[in-house]
C-alpha atoms as a PDB file:
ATOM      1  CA  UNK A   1      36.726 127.159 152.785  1.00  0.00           C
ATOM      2  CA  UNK A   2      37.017 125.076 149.474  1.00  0.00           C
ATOM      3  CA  UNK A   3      35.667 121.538 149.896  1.00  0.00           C
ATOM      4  CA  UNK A   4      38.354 119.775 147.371  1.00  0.00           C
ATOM      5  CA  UNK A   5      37.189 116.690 146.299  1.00  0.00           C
ATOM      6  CA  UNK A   6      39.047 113.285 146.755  1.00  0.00           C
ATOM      7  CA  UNK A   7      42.084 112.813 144.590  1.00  0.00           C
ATOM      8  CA  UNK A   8      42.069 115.961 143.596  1.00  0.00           C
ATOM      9  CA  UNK A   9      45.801 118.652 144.124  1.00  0.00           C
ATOM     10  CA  UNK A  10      45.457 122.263 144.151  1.00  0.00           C
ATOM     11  CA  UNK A  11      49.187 123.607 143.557  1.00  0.00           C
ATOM     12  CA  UNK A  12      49.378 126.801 145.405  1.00  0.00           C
ATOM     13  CA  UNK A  13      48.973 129.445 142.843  1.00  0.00           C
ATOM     14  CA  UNK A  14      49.367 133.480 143.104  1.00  0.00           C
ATOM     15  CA  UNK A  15      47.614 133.894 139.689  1.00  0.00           C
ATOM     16  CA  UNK A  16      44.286 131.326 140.184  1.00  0.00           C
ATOM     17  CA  UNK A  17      41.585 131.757 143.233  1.00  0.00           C
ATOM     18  CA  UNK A  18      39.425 128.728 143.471  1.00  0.00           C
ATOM     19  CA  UNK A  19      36.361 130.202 145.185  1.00  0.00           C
ATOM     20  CA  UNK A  20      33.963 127.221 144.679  1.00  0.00           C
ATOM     21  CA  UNK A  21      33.666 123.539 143.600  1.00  0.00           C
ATOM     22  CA  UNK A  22      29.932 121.931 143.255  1.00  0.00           C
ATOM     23  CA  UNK A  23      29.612 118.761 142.245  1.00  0.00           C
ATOM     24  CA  UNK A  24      27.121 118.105 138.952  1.00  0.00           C
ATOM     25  CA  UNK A  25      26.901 114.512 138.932  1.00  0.00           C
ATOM     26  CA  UNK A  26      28.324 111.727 140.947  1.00  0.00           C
ATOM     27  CA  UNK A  27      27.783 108.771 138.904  1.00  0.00           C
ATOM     28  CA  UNK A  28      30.162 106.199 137.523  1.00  0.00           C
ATOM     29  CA  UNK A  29      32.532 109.633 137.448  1.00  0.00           C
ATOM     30  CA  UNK A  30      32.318 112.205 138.813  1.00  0.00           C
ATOM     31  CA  UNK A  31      31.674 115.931 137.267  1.00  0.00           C
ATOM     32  CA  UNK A  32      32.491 119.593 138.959  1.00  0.00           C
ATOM     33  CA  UNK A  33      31.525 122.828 138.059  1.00  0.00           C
ATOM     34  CA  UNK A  34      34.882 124.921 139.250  1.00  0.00           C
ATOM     35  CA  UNK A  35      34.535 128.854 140.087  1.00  0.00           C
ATOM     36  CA  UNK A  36      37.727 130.813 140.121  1.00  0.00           C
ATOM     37  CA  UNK A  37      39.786 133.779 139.402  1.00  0.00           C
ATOM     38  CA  UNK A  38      41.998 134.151 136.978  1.00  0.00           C
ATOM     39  CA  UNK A  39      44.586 136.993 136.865  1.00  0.00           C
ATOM     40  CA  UNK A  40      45.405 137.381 133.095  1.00  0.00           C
ATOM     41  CA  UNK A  41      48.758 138.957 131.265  1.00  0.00           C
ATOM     42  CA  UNK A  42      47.943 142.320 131.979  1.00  0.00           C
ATOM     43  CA  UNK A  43      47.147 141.847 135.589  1.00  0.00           C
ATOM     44  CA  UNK A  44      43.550 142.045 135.542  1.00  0.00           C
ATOM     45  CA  UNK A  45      41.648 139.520 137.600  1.00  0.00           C
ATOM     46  CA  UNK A  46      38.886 137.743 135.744  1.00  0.00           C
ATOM     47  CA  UNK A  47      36.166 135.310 137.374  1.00  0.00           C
ATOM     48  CA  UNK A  48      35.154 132.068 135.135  1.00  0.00           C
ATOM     49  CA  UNK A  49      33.706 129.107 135.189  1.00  0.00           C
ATOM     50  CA  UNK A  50      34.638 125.280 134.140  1.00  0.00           C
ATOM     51  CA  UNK A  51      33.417 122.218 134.468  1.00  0.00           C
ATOM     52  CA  UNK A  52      36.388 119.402 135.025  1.00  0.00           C
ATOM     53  CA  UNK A  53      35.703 115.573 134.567  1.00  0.00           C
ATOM     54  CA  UNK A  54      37.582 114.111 137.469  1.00  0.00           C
ATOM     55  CA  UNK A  55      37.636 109.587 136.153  1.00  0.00           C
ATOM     56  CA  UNK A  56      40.778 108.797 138.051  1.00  0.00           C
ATOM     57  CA  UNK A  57      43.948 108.884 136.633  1.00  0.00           C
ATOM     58  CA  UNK A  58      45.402 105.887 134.852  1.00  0.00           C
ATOM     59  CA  UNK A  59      48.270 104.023 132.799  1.00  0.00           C
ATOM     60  CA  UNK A  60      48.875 102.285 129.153  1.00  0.00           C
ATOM     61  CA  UNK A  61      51.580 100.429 128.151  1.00  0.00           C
ATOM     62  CA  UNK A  62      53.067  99.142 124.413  1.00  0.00           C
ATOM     63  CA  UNK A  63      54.298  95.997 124.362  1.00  0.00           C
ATOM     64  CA  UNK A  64      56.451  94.492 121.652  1.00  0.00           C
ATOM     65  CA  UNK A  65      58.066  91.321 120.661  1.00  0.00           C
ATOM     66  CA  UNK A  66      61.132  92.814 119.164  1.00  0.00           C
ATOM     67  CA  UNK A  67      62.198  89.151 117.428  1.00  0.00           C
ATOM     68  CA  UNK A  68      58.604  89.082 116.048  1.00  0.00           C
ATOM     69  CA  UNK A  69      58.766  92.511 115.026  1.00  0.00           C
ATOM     70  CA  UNK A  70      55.203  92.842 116.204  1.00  0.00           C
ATOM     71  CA  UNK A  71      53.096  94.673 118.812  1.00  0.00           C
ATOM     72  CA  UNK A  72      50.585  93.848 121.200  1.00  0.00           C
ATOM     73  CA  UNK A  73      47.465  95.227 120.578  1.00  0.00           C
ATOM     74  CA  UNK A  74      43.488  95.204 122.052  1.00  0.00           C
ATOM     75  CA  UNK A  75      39.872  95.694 120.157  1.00  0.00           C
ATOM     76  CA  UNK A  76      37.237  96.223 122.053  1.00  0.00           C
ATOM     77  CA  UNK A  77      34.097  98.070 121.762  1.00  0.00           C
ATOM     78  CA  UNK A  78      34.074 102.066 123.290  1.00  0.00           C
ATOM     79  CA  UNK A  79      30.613 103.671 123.463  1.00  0.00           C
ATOM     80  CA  UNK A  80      31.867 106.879 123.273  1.00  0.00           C
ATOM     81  CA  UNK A  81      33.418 106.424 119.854  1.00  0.00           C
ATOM     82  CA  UNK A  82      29.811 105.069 118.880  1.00  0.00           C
ATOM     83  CA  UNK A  83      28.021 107.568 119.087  1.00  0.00           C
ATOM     84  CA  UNK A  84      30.806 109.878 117.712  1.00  0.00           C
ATOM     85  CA  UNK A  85      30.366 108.510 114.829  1.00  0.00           C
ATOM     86  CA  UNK A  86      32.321 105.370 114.999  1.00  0.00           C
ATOM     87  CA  UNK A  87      30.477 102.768 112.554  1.00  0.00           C
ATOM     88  CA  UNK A  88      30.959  99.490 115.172  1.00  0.00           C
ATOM     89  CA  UNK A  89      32.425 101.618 117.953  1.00  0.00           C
ATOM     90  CA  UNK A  90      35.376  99.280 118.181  1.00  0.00           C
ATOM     91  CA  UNK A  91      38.869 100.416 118.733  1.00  0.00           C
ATOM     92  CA  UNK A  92      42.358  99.858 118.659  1.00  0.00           C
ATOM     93  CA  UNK A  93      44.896 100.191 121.610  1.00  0.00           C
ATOM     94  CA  UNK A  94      47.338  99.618 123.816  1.00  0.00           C
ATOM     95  CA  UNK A  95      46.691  97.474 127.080  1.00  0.00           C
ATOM     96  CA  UNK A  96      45.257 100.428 129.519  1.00  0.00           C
ATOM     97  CA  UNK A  97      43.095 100.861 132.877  1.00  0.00           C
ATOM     98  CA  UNK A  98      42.742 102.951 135.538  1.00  0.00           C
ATOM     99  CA  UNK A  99      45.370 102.996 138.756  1.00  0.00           C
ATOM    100  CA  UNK A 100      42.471 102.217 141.308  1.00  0.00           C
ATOM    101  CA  UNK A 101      44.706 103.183 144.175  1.00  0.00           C
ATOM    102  CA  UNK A 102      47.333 101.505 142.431  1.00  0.00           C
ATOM    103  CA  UNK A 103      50.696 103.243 141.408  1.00  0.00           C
ATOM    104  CA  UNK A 104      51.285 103.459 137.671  1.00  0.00           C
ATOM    105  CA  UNK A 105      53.482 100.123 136.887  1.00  0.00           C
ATOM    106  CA  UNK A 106      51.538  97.816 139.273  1.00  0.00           C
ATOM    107  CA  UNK A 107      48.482  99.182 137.708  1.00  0.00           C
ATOM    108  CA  UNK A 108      49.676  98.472 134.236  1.00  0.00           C
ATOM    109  CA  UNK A 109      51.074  95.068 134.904  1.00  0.00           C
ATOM    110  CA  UNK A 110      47.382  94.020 136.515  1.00  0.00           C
ATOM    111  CA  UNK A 111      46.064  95.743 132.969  1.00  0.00           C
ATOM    112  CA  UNK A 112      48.288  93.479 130.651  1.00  0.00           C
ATOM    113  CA  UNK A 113      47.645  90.413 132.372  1.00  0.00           C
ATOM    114  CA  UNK A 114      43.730  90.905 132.428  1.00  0.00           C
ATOM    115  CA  UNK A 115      43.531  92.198 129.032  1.00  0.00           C
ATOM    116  CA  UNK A 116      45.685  90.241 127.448  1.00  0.00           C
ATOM    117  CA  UNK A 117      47.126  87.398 128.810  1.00  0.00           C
ATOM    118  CA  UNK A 118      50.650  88.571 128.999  1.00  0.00           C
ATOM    119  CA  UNK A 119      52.769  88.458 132.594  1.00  0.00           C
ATOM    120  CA  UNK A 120      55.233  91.089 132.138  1.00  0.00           C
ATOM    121  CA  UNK A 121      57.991  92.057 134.769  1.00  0.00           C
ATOM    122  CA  UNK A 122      58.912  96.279 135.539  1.00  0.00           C
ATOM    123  CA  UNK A 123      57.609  98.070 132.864  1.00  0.00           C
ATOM    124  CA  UNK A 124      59.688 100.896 131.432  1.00  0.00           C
ATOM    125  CA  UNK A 125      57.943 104.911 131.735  1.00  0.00           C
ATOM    126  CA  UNK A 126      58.584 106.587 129.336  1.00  0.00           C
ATOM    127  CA  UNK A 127      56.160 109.856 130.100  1.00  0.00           C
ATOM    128  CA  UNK A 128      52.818 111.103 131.804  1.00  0.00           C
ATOM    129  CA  UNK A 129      50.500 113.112 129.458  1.00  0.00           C
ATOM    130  CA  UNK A 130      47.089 114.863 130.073  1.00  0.00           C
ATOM    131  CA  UNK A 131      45.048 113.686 127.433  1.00  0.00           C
ATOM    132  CA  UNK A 132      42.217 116.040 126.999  1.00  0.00           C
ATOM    133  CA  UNK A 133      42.865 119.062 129.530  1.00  0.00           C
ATOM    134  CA  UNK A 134      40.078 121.139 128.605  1.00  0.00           C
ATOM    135  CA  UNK A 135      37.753 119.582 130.424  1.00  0.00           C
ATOM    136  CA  UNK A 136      39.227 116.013 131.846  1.00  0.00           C
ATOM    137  CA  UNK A 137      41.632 115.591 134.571  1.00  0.00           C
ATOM    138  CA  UNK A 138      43.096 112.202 134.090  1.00  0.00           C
ATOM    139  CA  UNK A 139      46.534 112.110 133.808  1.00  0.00           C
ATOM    140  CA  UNK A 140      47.868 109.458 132.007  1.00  0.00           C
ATOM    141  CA  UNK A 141      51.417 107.201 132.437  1.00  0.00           C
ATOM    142  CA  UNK A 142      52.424 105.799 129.614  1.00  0.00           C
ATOM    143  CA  UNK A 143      55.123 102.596 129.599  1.00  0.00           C
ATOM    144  CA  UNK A 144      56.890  99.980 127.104  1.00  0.00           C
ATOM    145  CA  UNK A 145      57.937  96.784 127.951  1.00  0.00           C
ATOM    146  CA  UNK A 146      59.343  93.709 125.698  1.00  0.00           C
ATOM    147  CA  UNK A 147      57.764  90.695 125.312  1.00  0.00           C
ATOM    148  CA  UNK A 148      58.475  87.109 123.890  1.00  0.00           C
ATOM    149  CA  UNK A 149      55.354  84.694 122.853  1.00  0.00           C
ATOM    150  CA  UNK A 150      56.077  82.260 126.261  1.00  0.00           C
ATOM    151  CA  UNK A 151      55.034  85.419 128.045  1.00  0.00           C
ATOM    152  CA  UNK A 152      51.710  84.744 127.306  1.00  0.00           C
ATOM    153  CA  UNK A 153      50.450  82.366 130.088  1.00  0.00           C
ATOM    154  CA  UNK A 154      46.575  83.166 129.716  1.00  0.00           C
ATOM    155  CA  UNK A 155      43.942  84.007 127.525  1.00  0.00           C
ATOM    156  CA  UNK A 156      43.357  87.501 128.391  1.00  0.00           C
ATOM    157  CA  UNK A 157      40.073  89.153 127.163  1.00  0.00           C
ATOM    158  CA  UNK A 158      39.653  91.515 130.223  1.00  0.00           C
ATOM    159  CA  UNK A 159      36.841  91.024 133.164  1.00  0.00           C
ATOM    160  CA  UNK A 160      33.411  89.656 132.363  1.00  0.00           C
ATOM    161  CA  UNK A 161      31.821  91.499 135.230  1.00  0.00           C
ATOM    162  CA  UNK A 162      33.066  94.878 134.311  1.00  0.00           C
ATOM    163  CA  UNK A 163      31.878  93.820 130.222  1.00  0.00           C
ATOM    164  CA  UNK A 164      34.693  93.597 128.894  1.00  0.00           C
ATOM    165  CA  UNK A 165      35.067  91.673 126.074  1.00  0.00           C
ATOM    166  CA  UNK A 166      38.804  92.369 124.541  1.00  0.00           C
ATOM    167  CA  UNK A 167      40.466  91.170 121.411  1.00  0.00           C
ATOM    168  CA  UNK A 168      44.280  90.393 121.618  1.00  0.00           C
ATOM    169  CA  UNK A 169      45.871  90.987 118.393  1.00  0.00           C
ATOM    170  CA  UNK A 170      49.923  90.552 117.482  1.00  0.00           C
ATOM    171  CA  UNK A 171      50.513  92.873 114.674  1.00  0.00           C
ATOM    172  CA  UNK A 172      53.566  93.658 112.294  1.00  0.00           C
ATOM    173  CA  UNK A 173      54.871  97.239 113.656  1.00  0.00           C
ATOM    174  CA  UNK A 174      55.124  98.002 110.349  1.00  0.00           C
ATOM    175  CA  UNK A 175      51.254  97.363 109.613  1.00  0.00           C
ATOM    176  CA  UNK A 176      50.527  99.230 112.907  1.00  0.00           C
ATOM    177  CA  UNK A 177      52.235 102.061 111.571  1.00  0.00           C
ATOM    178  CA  UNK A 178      50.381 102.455 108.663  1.00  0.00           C
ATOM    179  CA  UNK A 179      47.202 101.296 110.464  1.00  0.00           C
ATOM    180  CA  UNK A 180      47.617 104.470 111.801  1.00  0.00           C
ATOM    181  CA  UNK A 181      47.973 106.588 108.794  1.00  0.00           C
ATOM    182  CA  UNK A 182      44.831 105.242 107.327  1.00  0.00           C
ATOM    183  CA  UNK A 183      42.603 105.438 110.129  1.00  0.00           C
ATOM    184  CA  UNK A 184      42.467 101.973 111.937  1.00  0.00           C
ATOM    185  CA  UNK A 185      44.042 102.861 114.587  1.00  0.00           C
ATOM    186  CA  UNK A 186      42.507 106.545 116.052  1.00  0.00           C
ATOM    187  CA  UNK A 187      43.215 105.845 119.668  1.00  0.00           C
ATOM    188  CA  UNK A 188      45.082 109.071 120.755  1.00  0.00           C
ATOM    189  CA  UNK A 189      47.521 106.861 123.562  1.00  0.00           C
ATOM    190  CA  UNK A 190      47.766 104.139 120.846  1.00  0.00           C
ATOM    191  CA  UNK A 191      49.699 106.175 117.978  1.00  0.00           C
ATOM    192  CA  UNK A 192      51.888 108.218 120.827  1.00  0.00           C
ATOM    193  CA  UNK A 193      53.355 104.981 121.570  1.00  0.00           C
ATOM    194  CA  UNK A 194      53.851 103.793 118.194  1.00  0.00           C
ATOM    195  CA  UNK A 195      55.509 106.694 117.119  1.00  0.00           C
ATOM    196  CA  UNK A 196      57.218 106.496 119.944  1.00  0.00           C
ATOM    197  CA  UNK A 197      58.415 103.254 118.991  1.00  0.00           C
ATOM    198  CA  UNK A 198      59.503 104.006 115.788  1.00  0.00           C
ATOM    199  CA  UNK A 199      61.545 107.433 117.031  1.00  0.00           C
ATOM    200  CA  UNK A 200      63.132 105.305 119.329  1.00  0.00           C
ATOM    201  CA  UNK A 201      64.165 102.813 116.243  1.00  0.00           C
ATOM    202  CA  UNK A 202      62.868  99.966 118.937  1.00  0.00           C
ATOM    203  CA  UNK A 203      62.769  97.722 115.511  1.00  0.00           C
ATOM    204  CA  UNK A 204      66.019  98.505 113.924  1.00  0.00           C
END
């Protein structure tokens, strides 16, 4: 018998066998090695090996002031990005955290109002996406909602103890948009909003 780990779903499956799941490291994350068969296109069963990420799942949300003509947007510093060759490993996005138990739109609406300052009521979903399934399980829900500037009722700038130190920046959705073709903005979420956005002609 499989010991699944917490959180995790195994559809049932006639083409994959999971015969084992070990656990590599249990740190801040959590990483698995996962053993299993495979039955391929011509019906041959093949054993392999991957190793899954398992972070929690999470939600981001794009929120613009459609009288402003502007979008709400974070900086903050990612280590990741840093040592991937990310000159001041800061980046661009949209308000985003992980559900913590939570379900997607109350997780989101904790997110805004830490991160930036913003009290927002039902969000709209537009999708759920996996972000990098080759070797991370988080699945992501992603949301809109409007905003007006008397939204704002605090100062945002995420949680001290957790080290976040956040930027809230208003931007023309025009200058996002082009933030975006010249590099500014590399945040994979970040630019499937915005083009989101402008598919959806939110700005006329």
């Amino acid at each position: 018998m499989v010991d699944i780990p917490k959180g995790w779903k195994l559809p049932e499956n006639d083409a994959i066998r999971v015969e084992d799941i070990e656990c590599l490291s249990d740190n801040w994350y959590h990483l698995y090695r996962v053993t299993f068969d495979l039955k391929r296109q011509n019906g041959e069963w093949q054993r392999q090996q991957r190793e899954a990420y398992e972070r929690g799942n999470g939600a981001g949300i794009l929120l613009y002031n459609r009288d402003a003509g502007t979008v709400i947007l974070t900086r903050q510093f990612r280590l990741p990005t840093f040592v991937n060759g990310n000159e001041t490993g800061m980046l661009i996005e949209v308000p985003a955290g992980l559900l913590d138990d939570r379900d997607p739109a109350s997780a989101v609406i904790a997110e805004v109002e830490e991160e930036t300052g913003y009290k927002i009521g039902k969000p709209q979903k537009l999708f759920d996406l996996f972000m990098s399934p080759g070797s991370v399980t988080e699945r992501l829900h992603l949301f809109m909602a409007e905003v007006k500037s008397e939204h704002r009722e605090g100062i945002g700038g995420g949680l001290h103890e957790e080290g976040e130190d956040i930027h809230v920046l208003e931007i023309p959705i025009k200058d996002a948009i082009a933030m975006v073709a010249d590099g500014r903005i590399r945040d994979a979420k970040t630019v499937i909003l915005l083009q989101h956005a402008m598919l959806a002609k939110l700005f006329g």
